[in-house]
Protein backbone atom coordinates (compact mmCIF):
# COMPACT_ATOMS: atom_id res chain seq x y z
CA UNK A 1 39.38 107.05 88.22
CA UNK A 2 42.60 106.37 89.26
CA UNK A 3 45.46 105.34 86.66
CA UNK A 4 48.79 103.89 87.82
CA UNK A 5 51.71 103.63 85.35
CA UNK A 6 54.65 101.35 86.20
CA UNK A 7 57.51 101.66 83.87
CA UNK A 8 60.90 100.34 83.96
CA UNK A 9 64.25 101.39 82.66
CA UNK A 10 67.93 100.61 83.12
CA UNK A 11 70.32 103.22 84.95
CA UNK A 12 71.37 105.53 82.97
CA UNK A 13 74.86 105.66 84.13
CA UNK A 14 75.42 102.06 84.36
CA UNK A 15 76.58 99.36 86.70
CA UNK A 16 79.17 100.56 89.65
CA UNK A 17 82.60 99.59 88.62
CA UNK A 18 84.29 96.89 90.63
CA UNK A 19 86.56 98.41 92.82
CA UNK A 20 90.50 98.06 91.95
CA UNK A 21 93.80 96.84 93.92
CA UNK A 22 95.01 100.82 93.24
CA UNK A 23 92.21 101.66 95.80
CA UNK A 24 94.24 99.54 98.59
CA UNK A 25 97.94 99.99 98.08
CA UNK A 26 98.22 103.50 99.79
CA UNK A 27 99.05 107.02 98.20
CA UNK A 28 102.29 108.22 96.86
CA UNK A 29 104.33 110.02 100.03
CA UNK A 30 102.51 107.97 102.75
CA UNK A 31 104.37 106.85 105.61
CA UNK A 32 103.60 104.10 107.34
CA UNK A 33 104.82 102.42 110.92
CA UNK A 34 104.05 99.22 111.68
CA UNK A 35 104.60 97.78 115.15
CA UNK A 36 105.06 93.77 116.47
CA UNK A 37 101.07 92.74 116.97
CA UNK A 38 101.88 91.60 121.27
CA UNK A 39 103.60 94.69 121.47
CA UNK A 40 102.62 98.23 119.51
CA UNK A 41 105.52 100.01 121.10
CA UNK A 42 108.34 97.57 120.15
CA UNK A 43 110.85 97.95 117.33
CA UNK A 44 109.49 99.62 114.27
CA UNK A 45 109.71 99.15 110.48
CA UNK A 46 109.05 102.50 108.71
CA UNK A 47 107.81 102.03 105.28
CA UNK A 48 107.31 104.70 102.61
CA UNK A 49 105.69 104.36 99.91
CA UNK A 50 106.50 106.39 96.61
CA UNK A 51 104.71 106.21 92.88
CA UNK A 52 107.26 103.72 91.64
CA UNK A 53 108.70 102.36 94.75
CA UNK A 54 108.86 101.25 98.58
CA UNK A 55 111.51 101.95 101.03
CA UNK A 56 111.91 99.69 104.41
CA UNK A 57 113.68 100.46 107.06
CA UNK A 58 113.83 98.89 110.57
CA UNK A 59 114.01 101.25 113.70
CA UNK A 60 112.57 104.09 115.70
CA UNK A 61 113.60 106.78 113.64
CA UNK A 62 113.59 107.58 110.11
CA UNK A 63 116.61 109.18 110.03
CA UNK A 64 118.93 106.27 112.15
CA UNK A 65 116.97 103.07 111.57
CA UNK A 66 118.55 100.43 108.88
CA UNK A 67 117.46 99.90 105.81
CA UNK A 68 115.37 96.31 105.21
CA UNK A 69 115.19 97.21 101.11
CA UNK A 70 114.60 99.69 98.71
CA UNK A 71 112.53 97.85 95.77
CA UNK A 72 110.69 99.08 92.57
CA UNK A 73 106.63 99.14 93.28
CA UNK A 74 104.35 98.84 90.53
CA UNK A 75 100.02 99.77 90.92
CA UNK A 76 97.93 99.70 88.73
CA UNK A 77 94.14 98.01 87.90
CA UNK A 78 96.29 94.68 87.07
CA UNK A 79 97.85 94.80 91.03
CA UNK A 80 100.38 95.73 93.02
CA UNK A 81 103.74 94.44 92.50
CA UNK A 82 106.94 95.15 94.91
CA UNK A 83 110.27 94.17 94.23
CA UNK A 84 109.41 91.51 91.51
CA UNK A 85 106.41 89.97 94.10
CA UNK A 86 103.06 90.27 93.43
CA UNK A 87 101.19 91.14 96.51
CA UNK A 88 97.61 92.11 95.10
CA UNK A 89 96.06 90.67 91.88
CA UNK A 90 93.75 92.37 89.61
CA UNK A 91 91.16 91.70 91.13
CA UNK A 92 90.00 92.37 94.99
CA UNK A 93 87.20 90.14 95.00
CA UNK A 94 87.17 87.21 97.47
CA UNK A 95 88.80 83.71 95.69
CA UNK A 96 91.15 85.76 92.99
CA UNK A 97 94.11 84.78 92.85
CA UNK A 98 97.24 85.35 90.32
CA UNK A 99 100.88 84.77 90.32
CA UNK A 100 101.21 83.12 93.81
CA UNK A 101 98.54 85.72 95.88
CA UNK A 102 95.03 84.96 96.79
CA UNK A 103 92.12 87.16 98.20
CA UNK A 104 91.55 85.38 101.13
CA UNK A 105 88.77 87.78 102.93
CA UNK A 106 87.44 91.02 102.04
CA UNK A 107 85.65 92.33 105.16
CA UNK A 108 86.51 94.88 108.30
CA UNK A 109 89.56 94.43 109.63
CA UNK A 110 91.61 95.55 113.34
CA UNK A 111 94.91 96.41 114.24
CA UNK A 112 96.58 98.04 116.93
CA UNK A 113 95.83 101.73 114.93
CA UNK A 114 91.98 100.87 114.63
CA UNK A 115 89.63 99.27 112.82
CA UNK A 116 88.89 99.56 109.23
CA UNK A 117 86.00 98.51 107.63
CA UNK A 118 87.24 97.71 104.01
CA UNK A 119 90.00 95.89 104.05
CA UNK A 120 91.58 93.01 101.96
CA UNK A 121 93.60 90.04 103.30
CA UNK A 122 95.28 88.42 101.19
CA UNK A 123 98.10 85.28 101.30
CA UNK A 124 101.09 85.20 99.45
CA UNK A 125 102.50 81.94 98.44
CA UNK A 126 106.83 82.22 98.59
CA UNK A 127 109.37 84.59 99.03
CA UNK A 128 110.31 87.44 101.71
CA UNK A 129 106.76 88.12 101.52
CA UNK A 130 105.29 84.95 102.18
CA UNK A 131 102.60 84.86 104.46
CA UNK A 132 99.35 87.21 105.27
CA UNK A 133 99.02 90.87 104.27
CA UNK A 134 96.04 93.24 105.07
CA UNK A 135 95.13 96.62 103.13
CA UNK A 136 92.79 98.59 103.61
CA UNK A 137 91.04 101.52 101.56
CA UNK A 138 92.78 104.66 100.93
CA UNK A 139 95.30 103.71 103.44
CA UNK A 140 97.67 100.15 102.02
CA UNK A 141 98.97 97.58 104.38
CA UNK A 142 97.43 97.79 107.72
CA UNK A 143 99.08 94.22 108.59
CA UNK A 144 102.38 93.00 107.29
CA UNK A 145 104.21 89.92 107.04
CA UNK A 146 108.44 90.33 105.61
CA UNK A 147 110.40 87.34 106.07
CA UNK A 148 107.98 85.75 108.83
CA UNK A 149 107.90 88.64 110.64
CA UNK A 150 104.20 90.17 111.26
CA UNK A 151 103.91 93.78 111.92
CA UNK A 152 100.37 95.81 112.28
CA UNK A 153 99.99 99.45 111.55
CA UNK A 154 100.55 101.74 114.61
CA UNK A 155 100.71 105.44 112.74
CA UNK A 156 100.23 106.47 109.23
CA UNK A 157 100.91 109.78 107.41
């Protein structure tokens, strides 16, 4: 005789958590340089990105390139906001949008540095930051649009 018992229960630890906006803005200390898209080796913006705010600056070296802004950055599960802009909402999910951003895509994306397989594009409605921006996971804006100006990620510490 053969018996066969079928039972079914819920998971124990629960549903998976929607992943957050902090997940895409980039660690504290990183340094990023992005590059024109047509040509990776033209003139740079530097950008570094601290707890509680972002530094610009516009040249090939840290040390001698001018200063674009200096502006108070603000993460958390509710978004990412720099210098009084919102550039991610609370939500990464495709169609969200809040406060003049919108989760246009949220799929692989490529720039000149590589590809990156979880990545968020997102459009921003007015302002210096008007335009398309791109972050991706564990790394923050891959692609970069400041005043009409596009830039794509060509190193990142």
């Amino acid at each position: 005789m053969f018996w066969l018992l079928l039972a079914a229960c819920e998971d124990p630890i629960g549903p998976v958590a929607e992943e957050g906006p902090e997940a895409y803005v980039g660690a504290a200390g990183s340094y990023l340089e992005l590059g024109p898209p047509d040509d990776p080796n033209g003139l740079g913006w530097l950008l570094q990105l601290e707890e509680d705010a972002w530094t610009l600056r516009e040249g090939e070296a840290w040390i001698t390139a001018d200063e674009v802004f200096a502006v108070a950055a603000e993460a958390s599960k509710d978004g990412l906001v720099v210098g009084g802009t919102r550039l991610l909402p609370d939500s990464v999910e495709e169609g969200t949008s809040a406060d003049g951003v919108e989760v246009l895509s949220r799929d692989e994306v490529e720039v000149y540095y590589g590809t990156f397989p979880d990545a968020i594009t997102v459009a921003v409605d007015g302002g210096d930051w008007a335009g398309e921006q791109v972050f991706a996971r564990d790394v923050g804006l891959v692609s970069m649009t400041y005043q009409g100006v596009q830039r794509e990620l060509r190193y990142y510490e």
